[in-house]
N, C-alpha and C. Protein backbone atom coordinates (compact mmCIF):
# COMPACT_ATOMS: atom_id res chain seq x y z
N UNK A 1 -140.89 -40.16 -2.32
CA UNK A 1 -141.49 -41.48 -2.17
C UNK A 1 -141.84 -41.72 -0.71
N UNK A 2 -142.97 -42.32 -0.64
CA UNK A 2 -143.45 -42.79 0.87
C UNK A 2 -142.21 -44.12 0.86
N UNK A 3 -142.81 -44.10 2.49
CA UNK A 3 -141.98 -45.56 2.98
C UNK A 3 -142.90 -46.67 2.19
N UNK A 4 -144.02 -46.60 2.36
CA UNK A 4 -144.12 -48.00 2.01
C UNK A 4 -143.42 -48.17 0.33
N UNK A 5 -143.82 -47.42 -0.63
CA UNK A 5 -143.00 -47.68 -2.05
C UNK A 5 -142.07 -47.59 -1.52
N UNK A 6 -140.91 -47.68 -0.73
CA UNK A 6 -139.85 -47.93 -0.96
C UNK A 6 -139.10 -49.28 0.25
N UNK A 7 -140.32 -49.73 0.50
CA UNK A 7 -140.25 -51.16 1.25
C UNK A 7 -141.32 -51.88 -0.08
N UNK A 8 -141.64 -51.52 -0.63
CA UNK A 8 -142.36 -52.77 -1.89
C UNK A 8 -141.40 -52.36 -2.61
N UNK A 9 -140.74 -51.36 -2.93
CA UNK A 9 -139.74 -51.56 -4.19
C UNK A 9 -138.91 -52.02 -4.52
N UNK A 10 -137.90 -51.96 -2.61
CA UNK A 10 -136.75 -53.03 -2.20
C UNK A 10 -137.37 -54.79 -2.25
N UNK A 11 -138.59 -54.75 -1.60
CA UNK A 11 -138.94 -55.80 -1.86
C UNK A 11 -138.43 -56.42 -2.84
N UNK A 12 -139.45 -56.08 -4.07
CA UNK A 12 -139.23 -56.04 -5.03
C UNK A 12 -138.02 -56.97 -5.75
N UNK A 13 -137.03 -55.64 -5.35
CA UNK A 13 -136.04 -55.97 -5.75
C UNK A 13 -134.92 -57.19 -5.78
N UNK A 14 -135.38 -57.21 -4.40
CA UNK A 14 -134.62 -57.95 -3.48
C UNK A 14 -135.24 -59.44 -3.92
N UNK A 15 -136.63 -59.98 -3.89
CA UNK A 15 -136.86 -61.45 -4.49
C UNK A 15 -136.94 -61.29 -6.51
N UNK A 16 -136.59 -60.52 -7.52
CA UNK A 16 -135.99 -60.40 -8.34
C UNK A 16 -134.32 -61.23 -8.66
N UNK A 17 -133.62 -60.76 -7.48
CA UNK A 17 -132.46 -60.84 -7.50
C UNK A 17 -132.02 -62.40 -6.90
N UNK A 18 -133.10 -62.88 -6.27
CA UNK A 18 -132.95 -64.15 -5.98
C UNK A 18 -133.35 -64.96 -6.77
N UNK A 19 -134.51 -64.53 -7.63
CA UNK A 19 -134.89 -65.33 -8.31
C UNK A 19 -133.95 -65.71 -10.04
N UNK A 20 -133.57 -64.41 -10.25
CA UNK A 20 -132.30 -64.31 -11.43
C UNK A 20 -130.95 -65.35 -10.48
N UNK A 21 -130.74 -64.97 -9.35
CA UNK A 21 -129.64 -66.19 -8.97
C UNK A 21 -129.59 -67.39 -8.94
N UNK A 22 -130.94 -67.79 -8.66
CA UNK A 22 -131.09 -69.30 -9.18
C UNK A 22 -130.97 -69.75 -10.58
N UNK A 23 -131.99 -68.83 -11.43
CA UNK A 23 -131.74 -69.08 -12.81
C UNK A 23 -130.46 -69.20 -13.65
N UNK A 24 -129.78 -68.68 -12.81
CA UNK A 24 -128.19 -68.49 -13.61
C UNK A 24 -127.56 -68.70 -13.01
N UNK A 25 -127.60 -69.54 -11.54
CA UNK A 25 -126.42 -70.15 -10.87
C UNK A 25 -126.29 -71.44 -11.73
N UNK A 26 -124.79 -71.54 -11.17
CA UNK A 26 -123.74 -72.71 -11.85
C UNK A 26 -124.44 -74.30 -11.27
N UNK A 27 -125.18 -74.50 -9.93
CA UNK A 27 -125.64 -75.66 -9.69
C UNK A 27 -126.97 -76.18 -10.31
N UNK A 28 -127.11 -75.48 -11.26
CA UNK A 28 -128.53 -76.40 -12.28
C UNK A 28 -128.81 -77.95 -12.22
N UNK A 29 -127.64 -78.51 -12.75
CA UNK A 29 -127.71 -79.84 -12.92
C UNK A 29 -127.26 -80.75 -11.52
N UNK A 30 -127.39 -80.44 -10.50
CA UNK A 30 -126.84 -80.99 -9.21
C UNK A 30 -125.65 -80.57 -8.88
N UNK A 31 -125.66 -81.34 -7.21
CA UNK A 31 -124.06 -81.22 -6.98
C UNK A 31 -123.54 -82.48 -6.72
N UNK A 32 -122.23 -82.35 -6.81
CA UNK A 32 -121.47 -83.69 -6.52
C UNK A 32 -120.85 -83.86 -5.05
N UNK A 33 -120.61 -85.03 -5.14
CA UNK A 33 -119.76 -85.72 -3.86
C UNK A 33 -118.73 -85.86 -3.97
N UNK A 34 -117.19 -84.60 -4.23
CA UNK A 34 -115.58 -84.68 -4.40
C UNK A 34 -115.50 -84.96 -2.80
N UNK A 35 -115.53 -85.82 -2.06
CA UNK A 35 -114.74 -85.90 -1.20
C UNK A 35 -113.88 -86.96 -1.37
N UNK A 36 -113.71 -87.68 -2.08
CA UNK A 36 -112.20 -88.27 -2.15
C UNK A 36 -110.92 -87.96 -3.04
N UNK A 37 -110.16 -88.72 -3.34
CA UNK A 37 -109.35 -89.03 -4.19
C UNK A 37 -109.19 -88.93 -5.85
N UNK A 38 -111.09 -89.16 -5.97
CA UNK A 38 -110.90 -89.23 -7.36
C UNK A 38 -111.69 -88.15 -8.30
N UNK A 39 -111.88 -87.99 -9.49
CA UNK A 39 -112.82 -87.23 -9.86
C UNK A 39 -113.67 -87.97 -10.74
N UNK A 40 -115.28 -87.81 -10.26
CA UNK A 40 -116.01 -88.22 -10.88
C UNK A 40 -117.31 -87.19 -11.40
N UNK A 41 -117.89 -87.51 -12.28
CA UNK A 41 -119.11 -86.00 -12.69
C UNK A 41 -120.18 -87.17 -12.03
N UNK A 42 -120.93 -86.36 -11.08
CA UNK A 42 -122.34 -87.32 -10.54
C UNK A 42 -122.82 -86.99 -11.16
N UNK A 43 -123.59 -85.82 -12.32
CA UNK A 43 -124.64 -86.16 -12.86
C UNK A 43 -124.75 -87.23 -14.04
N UNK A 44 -126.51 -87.33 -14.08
CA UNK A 44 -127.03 -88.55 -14.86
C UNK A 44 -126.21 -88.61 -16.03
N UNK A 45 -125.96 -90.08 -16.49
CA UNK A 45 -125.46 -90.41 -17.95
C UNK A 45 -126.10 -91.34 -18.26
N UNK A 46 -126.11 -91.60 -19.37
CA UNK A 46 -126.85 -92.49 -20.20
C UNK A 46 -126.02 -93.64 -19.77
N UNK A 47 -126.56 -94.85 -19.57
CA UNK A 47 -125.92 -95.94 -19.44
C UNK A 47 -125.10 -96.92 -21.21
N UNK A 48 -123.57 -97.45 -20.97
CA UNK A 48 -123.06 -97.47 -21.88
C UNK A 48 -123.00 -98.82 -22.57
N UNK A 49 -123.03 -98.96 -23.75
CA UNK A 49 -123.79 -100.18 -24.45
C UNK A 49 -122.20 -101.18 -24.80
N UNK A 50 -121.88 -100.98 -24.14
CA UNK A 50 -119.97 -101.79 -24.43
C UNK A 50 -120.09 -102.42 -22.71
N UNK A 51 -119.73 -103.55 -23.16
CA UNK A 51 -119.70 -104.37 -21.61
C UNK A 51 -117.97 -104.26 -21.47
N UNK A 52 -117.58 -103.97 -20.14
CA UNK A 52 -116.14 -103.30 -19.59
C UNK A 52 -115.78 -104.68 -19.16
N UNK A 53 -116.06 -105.86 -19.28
CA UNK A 53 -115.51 -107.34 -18.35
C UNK A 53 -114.48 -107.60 -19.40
């Protein structure tokens, strides 16, 4: 193999492998804000039809 096929192949490879890591990383749906005390899920929820007063 010449150099260049094997600088387009790594290429290649190399934005493949980034692009599969996004697809199948764990942060899909956002990230959250744990810096305190409590635990909360930030992503979106449907707002709840029971009034809490």
């Amino acid at each position: 193999m010449r150099k260049r096929e094997i600088l387009a192949l790594s290429a290649l490879t190399f934005s493949m492998g980034v692009i599969l890591g996004f697809l199948i990383s764990p942060a899909k749906n956002g990230f959250g804000n744990n810096a305190g005390n409590t635990i909360h899920n930030n992503y979106y929820k449907e707002p709840s039809t029971e009034d809490k007063s």
